[in-house]
PDB file of N, CA and C in Angstrom:
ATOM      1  N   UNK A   1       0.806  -1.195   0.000  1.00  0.00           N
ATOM      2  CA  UNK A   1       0.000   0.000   0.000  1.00  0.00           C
ATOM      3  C   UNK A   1       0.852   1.263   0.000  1.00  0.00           C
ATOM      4  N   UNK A   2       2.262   1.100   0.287  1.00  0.00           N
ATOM      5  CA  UNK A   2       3.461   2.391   0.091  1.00  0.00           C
ATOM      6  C   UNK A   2       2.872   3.104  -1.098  1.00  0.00           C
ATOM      7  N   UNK A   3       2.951   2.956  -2.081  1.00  0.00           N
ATOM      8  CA  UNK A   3       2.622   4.001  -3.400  1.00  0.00           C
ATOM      9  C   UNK A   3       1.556   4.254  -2.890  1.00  0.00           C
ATOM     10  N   UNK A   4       0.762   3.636  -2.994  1.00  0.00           N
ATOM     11  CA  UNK A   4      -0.959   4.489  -2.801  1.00  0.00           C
ATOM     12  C   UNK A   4      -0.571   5.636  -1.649  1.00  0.00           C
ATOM     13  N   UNK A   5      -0.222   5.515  -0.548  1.00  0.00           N
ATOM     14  CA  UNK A   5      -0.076   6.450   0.456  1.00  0.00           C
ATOM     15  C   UNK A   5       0.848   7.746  -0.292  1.00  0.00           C
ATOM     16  N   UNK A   6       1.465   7.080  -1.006  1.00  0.00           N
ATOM     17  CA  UNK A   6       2.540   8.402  -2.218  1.00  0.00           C
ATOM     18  C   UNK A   6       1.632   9.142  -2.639  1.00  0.00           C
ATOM     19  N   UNK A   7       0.929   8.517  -3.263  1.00  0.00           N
ATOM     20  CA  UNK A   7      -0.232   9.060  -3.960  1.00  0.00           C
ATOM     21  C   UNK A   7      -1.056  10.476  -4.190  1.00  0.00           C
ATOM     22  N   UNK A   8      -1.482   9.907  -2.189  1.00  0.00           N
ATOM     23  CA  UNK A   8      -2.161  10.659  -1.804  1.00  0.00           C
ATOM     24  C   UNK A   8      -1.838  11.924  -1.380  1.00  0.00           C
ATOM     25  N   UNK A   9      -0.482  12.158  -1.740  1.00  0.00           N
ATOM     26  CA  UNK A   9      -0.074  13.206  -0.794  1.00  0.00           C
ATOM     27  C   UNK A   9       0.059  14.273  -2.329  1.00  0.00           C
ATOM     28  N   UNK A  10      -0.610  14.214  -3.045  1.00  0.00           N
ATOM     29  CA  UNK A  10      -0.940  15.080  -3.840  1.00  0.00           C
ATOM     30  C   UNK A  10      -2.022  16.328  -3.147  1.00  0.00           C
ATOM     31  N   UNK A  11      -2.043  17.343  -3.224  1.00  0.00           N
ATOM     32  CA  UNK A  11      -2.433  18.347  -2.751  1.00  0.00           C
ATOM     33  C   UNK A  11      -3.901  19.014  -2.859  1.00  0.00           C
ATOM     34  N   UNK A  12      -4.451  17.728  -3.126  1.00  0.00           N
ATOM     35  CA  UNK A  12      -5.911  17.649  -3.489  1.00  0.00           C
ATOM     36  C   UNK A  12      -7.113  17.037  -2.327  1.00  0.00           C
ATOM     37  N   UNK A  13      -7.246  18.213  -1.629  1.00  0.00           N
ATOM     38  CA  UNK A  13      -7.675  17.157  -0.194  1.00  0.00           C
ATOM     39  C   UNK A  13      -9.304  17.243  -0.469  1.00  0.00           C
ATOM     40  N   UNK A  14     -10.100  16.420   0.083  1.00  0.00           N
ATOM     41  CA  UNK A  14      -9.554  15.069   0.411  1.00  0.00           C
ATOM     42  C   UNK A  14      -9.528  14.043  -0.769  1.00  0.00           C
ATOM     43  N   UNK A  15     -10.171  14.731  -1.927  1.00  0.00           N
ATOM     44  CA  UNK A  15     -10.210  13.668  -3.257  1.00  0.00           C
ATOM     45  C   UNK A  15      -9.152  12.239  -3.632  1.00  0.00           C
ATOM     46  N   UNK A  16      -7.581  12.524  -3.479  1.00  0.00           N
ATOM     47  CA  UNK A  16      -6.622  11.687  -3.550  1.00  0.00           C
ATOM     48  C   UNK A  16      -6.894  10.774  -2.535  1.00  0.00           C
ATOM     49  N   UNK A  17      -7.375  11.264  -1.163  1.00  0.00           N
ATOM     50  CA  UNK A  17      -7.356  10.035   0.246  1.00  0.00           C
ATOM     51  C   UNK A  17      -8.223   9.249   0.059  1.00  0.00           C
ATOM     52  N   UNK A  18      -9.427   9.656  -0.470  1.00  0.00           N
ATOM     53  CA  UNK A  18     -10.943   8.950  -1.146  1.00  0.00           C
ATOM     54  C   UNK A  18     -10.860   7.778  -2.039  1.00  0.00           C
ATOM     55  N   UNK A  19      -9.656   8.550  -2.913  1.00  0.00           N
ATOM     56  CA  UNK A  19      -9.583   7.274  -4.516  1.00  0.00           C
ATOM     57  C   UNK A  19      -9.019   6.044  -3.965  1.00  0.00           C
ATOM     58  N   UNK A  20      -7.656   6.971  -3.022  1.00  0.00           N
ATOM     59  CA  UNK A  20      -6.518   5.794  -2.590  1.00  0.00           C
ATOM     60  C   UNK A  20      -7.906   4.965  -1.495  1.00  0.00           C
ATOM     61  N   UNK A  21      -8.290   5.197  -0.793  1.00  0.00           N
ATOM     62  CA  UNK A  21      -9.007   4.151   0.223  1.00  0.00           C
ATOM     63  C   UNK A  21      -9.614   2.836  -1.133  1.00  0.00           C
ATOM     64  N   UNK A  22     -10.202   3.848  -2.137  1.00  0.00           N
ATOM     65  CA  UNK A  22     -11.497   3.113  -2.807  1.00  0.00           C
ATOM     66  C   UNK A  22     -10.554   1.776  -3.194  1.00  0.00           C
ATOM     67  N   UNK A  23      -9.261   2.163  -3.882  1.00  0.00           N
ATOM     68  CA  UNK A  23      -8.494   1.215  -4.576  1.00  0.00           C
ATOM     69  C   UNK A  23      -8.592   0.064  -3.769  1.00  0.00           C
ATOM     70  N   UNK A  24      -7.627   0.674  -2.476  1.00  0.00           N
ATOM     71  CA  UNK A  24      -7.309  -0.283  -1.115  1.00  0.00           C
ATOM     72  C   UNK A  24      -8.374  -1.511  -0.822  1.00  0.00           C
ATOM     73  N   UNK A  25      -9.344  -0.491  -0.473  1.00  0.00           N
ATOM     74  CA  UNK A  25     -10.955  -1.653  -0.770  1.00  0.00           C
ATOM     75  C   UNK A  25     -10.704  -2.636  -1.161  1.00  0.00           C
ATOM     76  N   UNK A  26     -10.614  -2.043  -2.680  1.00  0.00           N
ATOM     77  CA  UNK A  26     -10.922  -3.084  -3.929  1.00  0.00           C
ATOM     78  C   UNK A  26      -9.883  -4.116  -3.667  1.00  0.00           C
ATOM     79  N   UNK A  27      -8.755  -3.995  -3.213  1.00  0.00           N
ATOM     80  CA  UNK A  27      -7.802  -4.870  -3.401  1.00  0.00           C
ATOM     81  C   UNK A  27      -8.102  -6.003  -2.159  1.00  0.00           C
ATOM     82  N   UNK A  28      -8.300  -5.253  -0.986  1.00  0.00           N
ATOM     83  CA  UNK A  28      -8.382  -6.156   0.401  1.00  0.00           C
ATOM     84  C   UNK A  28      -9.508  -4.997   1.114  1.00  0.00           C
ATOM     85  N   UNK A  29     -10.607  -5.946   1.038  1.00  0.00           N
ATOM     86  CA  UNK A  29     -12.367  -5.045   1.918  1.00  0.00           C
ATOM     87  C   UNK A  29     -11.736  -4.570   3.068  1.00  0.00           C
ATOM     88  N   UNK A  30     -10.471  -5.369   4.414  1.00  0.00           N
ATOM     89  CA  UNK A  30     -10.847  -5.146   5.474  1.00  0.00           C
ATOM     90  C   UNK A  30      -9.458  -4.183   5.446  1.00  0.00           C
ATOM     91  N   UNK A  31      -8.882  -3.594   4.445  1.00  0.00           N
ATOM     92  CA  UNK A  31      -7.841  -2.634   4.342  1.00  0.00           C
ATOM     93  C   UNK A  31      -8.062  -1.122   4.748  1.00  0.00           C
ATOM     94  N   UNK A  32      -8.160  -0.479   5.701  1.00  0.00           N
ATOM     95  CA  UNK A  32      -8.358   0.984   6.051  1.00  0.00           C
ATOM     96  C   UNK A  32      -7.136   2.002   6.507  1.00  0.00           C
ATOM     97  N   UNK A  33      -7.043   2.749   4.701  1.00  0.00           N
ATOM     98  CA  UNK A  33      -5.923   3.344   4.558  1.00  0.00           C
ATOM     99  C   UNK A  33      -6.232   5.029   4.931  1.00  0.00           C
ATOM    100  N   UNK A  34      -7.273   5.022   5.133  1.00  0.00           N
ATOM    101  CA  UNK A  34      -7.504   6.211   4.931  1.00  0.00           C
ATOM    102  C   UNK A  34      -6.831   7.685   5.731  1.00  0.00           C
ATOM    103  N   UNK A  35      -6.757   6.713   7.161  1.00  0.00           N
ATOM    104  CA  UNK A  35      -5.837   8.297   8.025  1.00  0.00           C
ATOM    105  C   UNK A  35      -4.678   8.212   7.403  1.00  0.00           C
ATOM    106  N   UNK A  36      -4.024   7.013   6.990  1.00  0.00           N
ATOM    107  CA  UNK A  36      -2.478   7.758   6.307  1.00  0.00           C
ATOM    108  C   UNK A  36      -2.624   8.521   5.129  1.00  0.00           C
ATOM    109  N   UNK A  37      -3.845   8.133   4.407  1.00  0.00           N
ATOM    110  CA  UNK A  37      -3.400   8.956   3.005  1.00  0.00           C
ATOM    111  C   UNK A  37      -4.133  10.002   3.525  1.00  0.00           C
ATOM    112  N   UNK A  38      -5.023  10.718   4.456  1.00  0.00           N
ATOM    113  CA  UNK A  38      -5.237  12.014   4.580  1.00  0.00           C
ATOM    114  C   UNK A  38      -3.976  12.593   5.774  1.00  0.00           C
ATOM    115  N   UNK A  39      -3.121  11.651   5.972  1.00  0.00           N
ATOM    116  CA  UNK A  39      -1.997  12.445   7.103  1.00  0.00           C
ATOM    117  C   UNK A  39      -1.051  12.571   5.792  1.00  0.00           C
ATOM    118  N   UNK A  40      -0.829  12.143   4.268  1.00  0.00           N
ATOM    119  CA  UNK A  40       0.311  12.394   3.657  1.00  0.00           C
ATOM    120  C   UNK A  40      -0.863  13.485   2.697  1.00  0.00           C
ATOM    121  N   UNK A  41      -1.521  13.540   2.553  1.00  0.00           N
ATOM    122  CA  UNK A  41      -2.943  14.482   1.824  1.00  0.00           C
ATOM    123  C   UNK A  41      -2.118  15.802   2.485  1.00  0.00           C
ATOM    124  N   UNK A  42      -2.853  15.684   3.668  1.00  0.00           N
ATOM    125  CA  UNK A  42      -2.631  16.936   4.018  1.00  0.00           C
ATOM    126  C   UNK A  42      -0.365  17.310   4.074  1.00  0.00           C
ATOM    127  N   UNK A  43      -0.470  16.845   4.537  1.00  0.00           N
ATOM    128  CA  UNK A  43       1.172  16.490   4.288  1.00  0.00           C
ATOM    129  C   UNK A  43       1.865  17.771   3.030  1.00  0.00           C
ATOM    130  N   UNK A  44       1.096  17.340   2.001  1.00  0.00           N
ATOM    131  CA  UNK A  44       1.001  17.921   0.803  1.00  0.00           C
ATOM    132  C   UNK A  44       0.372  19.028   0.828  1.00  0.00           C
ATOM    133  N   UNK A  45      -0.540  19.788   1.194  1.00  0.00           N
ATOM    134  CA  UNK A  45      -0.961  21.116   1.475  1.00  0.00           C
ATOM    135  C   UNK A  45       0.350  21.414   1.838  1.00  0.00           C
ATOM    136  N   UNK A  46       0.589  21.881   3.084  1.00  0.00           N
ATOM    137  CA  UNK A  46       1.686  21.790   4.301  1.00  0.00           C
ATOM    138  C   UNK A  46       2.725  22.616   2.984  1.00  0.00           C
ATOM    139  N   UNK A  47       3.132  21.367   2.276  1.00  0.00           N
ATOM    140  CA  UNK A  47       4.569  21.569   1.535  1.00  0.00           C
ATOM    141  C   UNK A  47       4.439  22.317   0.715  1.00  0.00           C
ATOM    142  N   UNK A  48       3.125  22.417  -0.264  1.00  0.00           N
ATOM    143  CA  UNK A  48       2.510  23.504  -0.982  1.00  0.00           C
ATOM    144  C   UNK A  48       2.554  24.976  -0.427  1.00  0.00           C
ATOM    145  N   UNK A  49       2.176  24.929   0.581  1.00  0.00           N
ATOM    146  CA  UNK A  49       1.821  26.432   0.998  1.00  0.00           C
ATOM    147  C   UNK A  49       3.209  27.061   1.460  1.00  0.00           C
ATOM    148  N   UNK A  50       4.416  26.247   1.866  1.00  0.00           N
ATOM    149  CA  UNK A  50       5.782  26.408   2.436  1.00  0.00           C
ATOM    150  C   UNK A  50       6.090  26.922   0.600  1.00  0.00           C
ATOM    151  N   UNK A  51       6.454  26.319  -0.665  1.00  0.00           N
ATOM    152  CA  UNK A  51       6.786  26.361  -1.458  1.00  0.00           C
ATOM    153  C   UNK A  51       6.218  27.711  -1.854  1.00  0.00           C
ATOM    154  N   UNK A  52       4.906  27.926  -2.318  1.00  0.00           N
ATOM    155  CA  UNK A  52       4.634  29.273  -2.618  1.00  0.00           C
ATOM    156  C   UNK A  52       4.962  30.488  -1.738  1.00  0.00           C
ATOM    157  N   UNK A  53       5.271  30.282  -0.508  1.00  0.00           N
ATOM    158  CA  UNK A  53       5.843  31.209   0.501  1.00  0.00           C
ATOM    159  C   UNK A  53       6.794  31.601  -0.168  1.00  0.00           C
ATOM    160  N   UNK A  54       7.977  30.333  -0.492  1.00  0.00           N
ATOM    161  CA  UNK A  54       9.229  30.807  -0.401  1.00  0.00           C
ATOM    162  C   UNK A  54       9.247  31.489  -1.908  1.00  0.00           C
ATOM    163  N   UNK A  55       8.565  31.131  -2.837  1.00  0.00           N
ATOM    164  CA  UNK A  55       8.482  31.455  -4.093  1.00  0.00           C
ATOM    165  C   UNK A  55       7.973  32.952  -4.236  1.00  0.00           C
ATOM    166  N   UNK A  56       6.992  33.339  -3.223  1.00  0.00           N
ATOM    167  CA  UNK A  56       6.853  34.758  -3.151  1.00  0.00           C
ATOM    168  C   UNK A  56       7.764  35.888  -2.566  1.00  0.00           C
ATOM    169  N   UNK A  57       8.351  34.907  -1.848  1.00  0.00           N
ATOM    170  CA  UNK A  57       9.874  35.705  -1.045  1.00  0.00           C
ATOM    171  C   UNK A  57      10.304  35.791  -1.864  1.00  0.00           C
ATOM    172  N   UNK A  58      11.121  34.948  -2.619  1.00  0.00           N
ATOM    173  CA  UNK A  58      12.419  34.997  -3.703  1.00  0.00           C
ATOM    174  C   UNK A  58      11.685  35.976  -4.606  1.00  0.00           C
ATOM    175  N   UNK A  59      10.384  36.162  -5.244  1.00  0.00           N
ATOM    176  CA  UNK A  59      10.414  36.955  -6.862  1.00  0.00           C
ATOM    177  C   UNK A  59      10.137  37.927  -6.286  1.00  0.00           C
ATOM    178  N   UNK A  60      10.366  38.638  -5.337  1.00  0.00           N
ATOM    179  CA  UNK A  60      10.020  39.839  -5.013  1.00  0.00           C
ATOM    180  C   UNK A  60      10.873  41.245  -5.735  1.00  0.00           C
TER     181      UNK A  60
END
């Protein structure tokens, strides 16, 4: 389940944590991925909002 949790940490909350669970499901019913891929979900905000910070610092 490592990649899927990769996945999720795309910056799309909560849509990516949603798909990755649905997959998980599909693969194994009693599989519940969901707080990690919304702890690497959000994860990804986090790093997003640090990046455009620094990106607004620097082009100033």
């Amino acid at each position: 389940f490592n990649p899927m949790i990769g996945i999720a940490g795309v910056s799309c909350v909560p849509t990516t944590a949603k798909v990755v669970q649905k997959i998980a499901t599909d693969a194994n019913p009693r599989a519940i991925i969901l707080p990690q891929a919304l702890g690497a979900n959000i994860s990804g905000v986090i790093t997003t909002a640090i990046i455009a910070a620094t990106y607004v610092a620097l082009l100033r």
